[in-house]
Protein backbone atom coordinates (compact mmCIF):
# COMPACT_ATOMS: atom_id res chain seq x y z
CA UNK A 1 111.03 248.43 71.53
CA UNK A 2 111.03 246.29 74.35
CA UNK A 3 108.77 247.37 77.64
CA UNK A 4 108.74 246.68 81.58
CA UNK A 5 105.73 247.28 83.59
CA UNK A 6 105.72 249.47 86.50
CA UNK A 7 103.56 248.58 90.20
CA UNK A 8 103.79 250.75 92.56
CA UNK A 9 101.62 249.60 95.67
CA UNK A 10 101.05 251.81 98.85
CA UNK A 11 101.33 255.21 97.35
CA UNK A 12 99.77 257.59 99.02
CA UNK A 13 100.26 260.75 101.11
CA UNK A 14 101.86 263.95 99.66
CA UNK A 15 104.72 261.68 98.09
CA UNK A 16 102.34 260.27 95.46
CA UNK A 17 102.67 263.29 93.20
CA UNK A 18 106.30 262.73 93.67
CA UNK A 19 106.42 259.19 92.28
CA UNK A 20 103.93 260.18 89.49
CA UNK A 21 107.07 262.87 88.52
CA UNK A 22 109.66 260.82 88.75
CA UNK A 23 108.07 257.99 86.44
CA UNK A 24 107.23 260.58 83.86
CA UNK A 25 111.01 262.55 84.54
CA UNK A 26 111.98 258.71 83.35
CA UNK A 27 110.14 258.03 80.49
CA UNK A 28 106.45 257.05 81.25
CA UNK A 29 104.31 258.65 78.84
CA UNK A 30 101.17 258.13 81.33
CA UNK A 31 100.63 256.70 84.92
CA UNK A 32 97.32 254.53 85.61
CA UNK A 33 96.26 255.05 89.31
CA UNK A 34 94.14 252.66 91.04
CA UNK A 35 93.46 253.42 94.56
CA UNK A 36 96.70 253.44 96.02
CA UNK A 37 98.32 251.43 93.58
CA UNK A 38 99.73 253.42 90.54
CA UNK A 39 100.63 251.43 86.76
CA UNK A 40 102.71 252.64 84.08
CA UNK A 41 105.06 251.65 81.52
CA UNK A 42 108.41 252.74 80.80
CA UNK A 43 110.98 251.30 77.52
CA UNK A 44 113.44 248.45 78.87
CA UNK A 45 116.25 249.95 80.53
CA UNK A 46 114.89 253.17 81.68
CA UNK A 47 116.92 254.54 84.77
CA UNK A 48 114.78 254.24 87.90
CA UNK A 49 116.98 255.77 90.36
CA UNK A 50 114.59 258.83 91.07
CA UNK A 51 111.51 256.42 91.19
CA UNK A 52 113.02 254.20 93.40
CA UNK A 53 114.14 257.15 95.86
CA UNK A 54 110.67 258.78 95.68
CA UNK A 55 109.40 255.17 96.53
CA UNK A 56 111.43 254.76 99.33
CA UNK A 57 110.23 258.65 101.23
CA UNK A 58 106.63 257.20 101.43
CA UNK A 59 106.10 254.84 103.75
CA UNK A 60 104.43 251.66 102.76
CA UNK A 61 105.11 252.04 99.19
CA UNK A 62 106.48 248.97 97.22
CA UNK A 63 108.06 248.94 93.60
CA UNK A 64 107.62 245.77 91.61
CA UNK A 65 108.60 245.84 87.64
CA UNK A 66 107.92 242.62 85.26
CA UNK A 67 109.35 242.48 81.61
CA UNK A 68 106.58 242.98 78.48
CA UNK A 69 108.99 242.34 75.44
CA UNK A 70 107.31 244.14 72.42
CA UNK A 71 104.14 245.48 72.37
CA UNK A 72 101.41 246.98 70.11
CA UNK A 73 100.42 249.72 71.75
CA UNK A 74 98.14 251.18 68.97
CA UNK A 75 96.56 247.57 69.62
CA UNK A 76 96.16 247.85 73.34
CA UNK A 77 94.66 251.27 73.76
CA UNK A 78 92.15 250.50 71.03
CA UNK A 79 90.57 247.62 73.47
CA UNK A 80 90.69 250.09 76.25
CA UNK A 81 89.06 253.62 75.39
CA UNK A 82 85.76 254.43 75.05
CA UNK A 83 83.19 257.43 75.20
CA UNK A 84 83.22 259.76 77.75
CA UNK A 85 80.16 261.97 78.33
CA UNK A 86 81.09 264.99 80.73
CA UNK A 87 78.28 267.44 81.23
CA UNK A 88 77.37 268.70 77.57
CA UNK A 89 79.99 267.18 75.83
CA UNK A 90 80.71 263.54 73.90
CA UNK A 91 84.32 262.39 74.47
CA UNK A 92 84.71 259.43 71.57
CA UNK A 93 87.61 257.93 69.59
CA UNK A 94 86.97 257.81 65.79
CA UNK A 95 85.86 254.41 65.90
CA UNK A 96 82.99 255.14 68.10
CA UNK A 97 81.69 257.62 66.46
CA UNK A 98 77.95 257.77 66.56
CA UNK A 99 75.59 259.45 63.75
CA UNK A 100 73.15 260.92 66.38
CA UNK A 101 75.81 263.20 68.23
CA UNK A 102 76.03 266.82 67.83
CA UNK A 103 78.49 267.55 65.93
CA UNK A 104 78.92 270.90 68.23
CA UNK A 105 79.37 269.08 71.27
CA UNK A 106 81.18 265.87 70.15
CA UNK A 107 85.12 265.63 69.93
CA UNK A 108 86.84 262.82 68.67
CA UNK A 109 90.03 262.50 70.04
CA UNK A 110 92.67 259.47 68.33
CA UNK A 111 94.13 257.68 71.46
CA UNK A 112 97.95 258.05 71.50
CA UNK A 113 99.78 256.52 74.23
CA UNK A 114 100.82 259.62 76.55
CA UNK A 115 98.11 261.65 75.82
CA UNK A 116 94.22 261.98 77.07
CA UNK A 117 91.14 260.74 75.79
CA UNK A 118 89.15 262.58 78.41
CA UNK A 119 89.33 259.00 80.44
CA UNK A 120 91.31 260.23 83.43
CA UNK A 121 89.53 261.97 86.34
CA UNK A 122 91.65 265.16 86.00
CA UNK A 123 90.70 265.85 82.68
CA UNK A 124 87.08 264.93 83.30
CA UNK A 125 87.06 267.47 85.96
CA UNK A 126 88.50 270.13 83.89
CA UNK A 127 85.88 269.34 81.31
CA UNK A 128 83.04 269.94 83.79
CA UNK A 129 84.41 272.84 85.46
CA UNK A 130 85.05 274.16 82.17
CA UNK A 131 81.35 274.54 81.48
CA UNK A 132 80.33 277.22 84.11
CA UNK A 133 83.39 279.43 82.88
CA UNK A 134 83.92 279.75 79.22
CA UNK A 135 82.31 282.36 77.87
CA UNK A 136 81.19 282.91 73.96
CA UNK A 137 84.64 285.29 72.49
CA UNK A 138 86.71 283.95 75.00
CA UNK A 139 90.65 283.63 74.73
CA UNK A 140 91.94 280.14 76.74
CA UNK A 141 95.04 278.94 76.64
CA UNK A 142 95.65 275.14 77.50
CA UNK A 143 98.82 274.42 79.43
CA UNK A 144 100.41 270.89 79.14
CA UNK A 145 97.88 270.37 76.09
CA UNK A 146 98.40 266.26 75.51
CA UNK A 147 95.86 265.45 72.81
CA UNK A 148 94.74 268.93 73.07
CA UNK A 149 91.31 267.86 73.93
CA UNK A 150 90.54 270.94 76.56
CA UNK A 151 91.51 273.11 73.65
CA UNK A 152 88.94 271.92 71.48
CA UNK A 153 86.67 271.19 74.17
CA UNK A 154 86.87 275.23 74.83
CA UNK A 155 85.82 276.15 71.03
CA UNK A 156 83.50 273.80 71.33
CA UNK A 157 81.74 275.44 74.14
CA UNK A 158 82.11 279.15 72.25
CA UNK A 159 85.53 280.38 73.03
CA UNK A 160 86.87 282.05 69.82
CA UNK A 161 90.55 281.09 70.24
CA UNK A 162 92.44 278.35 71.74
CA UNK A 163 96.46 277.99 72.41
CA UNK A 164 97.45 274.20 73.42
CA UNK A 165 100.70 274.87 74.63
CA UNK A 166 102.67 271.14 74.93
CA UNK A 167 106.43 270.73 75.15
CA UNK A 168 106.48 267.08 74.06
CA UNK A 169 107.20 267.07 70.53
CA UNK A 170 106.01 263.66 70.43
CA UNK A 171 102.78 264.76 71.42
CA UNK A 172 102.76 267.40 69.01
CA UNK A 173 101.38 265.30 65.90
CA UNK A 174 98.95 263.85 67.73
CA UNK A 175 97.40 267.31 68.99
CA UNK A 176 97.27 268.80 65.73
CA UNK A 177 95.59 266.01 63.77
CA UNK A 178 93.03 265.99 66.70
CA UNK A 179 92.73 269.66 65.95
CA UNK A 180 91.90 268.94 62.86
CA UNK A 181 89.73 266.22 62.71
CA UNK A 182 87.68 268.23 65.06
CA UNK A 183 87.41 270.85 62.29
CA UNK A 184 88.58 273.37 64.22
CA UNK A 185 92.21 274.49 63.29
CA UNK A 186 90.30 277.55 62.21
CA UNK A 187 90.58 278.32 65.78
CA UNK A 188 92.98 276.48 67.92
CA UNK A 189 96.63 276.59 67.61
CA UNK A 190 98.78 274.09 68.74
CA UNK A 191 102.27 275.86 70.53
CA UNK A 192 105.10 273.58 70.68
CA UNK A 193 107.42 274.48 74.05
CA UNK A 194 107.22 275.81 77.63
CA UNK A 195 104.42 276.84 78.96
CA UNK A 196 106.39 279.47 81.27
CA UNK A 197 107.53 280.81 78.08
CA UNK A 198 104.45 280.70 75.45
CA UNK A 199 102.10 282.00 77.79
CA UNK A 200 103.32 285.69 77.31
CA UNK A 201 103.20 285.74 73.82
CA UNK A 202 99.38 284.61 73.72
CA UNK A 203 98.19 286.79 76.83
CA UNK A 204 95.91 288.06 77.32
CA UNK A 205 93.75 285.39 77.81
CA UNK A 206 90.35 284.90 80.02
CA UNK A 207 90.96 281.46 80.73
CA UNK A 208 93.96 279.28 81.29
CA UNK A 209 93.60 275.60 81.87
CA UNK A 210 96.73 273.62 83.25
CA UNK A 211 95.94 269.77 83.50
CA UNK A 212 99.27 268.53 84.76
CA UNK A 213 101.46 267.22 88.05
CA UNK A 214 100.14 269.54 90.91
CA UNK A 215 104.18 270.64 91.53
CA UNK A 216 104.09 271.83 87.49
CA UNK A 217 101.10 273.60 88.28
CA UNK A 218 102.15 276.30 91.51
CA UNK A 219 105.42 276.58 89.69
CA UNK A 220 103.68 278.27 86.78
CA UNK A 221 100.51 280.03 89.23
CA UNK A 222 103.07 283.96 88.31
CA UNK A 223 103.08 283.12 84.89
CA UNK A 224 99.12 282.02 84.96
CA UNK A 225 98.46 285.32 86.64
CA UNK A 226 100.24 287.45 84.35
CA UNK A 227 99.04 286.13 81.28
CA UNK A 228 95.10 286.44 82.56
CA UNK A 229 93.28 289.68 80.94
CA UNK A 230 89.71 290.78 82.63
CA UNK A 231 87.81 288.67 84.80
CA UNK A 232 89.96 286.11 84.18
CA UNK A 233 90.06 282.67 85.62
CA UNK A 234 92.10 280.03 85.93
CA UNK A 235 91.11 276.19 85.95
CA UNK A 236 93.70 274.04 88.00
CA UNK A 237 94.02 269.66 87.86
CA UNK A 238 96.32 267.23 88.51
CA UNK A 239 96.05 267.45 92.37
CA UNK A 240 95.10 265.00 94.76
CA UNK A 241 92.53 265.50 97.04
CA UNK A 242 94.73 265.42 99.77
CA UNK A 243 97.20 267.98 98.98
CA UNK A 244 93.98 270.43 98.70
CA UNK A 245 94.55 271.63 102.15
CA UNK A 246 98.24 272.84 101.35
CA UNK A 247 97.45 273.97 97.79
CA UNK A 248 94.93 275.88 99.38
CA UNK A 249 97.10 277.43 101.50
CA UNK A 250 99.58 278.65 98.83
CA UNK A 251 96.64 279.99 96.54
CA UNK A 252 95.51 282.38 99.25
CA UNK A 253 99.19 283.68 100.40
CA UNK A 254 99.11 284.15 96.21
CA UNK A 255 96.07 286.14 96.01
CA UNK A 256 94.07 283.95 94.32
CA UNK A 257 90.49 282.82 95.93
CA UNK A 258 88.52 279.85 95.09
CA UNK A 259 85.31 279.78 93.16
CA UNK A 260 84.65 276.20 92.29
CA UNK A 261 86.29 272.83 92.96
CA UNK A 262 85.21 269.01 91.24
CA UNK A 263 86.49 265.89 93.25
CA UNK A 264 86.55 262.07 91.39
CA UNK A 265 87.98 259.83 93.44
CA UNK A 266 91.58 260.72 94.42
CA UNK A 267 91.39 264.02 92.17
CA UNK A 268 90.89 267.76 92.48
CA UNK A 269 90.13 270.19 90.42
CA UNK A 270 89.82 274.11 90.99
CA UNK A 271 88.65 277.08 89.22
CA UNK A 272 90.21 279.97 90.87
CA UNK A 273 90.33 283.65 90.31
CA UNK A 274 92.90 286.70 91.21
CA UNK A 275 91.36 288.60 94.07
């Protein structure tokens, strides 16, 4: 399959998240952000109408694509991920995989091209605020799963069960051999479909985690609620720093109240509770 390369220069303000949606509504299986420049890839031919029109409501923003014929991904992400080390826990592909790690704090995650490695700052702050919550016997339930590495990053630190819930089949494969490899299928389940509708049938849970596009995320805060047993908490990424103010906003008019937040560059994270 044949590729063109996506640029997008100037995008910032609360229409970034919008652009980030409408290249992944069109086919981009992840978006690369760089300050205020954002990179992706989508196949040759995709239909850019809703990227270009998200483009155009943000002023300053610029759209540039260049043809990249065939290429190896398998071959490209292989020169580009390496370990991660987030609080307590080893992030490393299989290749990288060092003797002297624990074994109980190590996950080894097989890069596939839409799905995290624990190299993106939302994930990373997941991961950290992930630490001061679980709790050993917890239930969590990981919305918009990927490579399902929160899942197994939740066993890892002594929840007993895990849901990755992930409507892209593609991703699907990828998630359970990752479960797997991890040697923890024992204990996490990977859930094929939407998270609106999966999270019922799992609930109650202690924890939910929900890594994706910040809109995604208050679209599903009902379902979140509902699903969350005692004490329950919720941990919240995707967001940009910026939008924190209005996200704020809506998670107090919601009833929910804020009880730690993790910033990396453009990025925030929340853990956030019912009141």
């Amino acid at each position: 399959m044949k590729w063109t390369a996506i640029r997008i220069s100037g995008a910032s303000g609360e229409g970034r998240s919008d652009i980030v949606a409408a290249l992944i509504d069109a086919g981009a299986g992840a978006v690369q952000e760089q300050g205020e420049t954002l990179l992706s890839t989508l196949p040759e031919g995709s239909d850019l109408t809703a990227v270009r029109s998200a483009v155009a409501r943000v002023r300053q923003a610029a759209l540039d694509c260049d043809d990249l014929g065939e290429v190896d991904w398998d071959r490209a992400w292989v020169t580009q991920v390496g370990i991660q080390r987030v609080g307590v826990l080893v992030i490393t592909p299989p290749w990288l995989v060092d003797a002297s790690y624990d074994a109980a704090s190590t996950i080894v995650i097989e890069p596939a091209m839409a799905f995290g490695t624990g190299e993106h700052p939302t994930t990373r702050g997941v991961l950290r605020l992930m630490q001061s919550v679980i709790r050993p016997g917890d239930a969590v339930a990981d919305l918009g799963a990927g490579s399902a590495v929160l899942a197994i990053a939740a066993v890892k630190l002594g929840a007993s069960r895990a849901f990755a819930i992930e409507m892209d089949p593609d991703a699907i494969g990828n998630a359970e051999e990752n479960v797997k490899r991890n040697g923890v299928d024992s204990r996490v389940a990977v859930l094929e479909g939407d998270a609106a509708m999966l999270l019922p049938l799992v609930a109650p849970v202690r924890v939910v985690l929900a890594n994706i596009i910040s809109s995604a995320v208050l679209l599903l805060l009902p379902a979140i609620r509902a699903a969350l047993g005692n004490d329950g908490r919720a941990i919240l990424s995707g967001m940009l720093t910026e939008e924190r103010s209005t996200i704020m906003d809506l998670l107090t008019a919601g009833g929910w109240m804020l009880e730690a937040e993790d910033t990396e560059g453009d990025w925030w994270s929340a853990s956030i509770a019912p009141r």
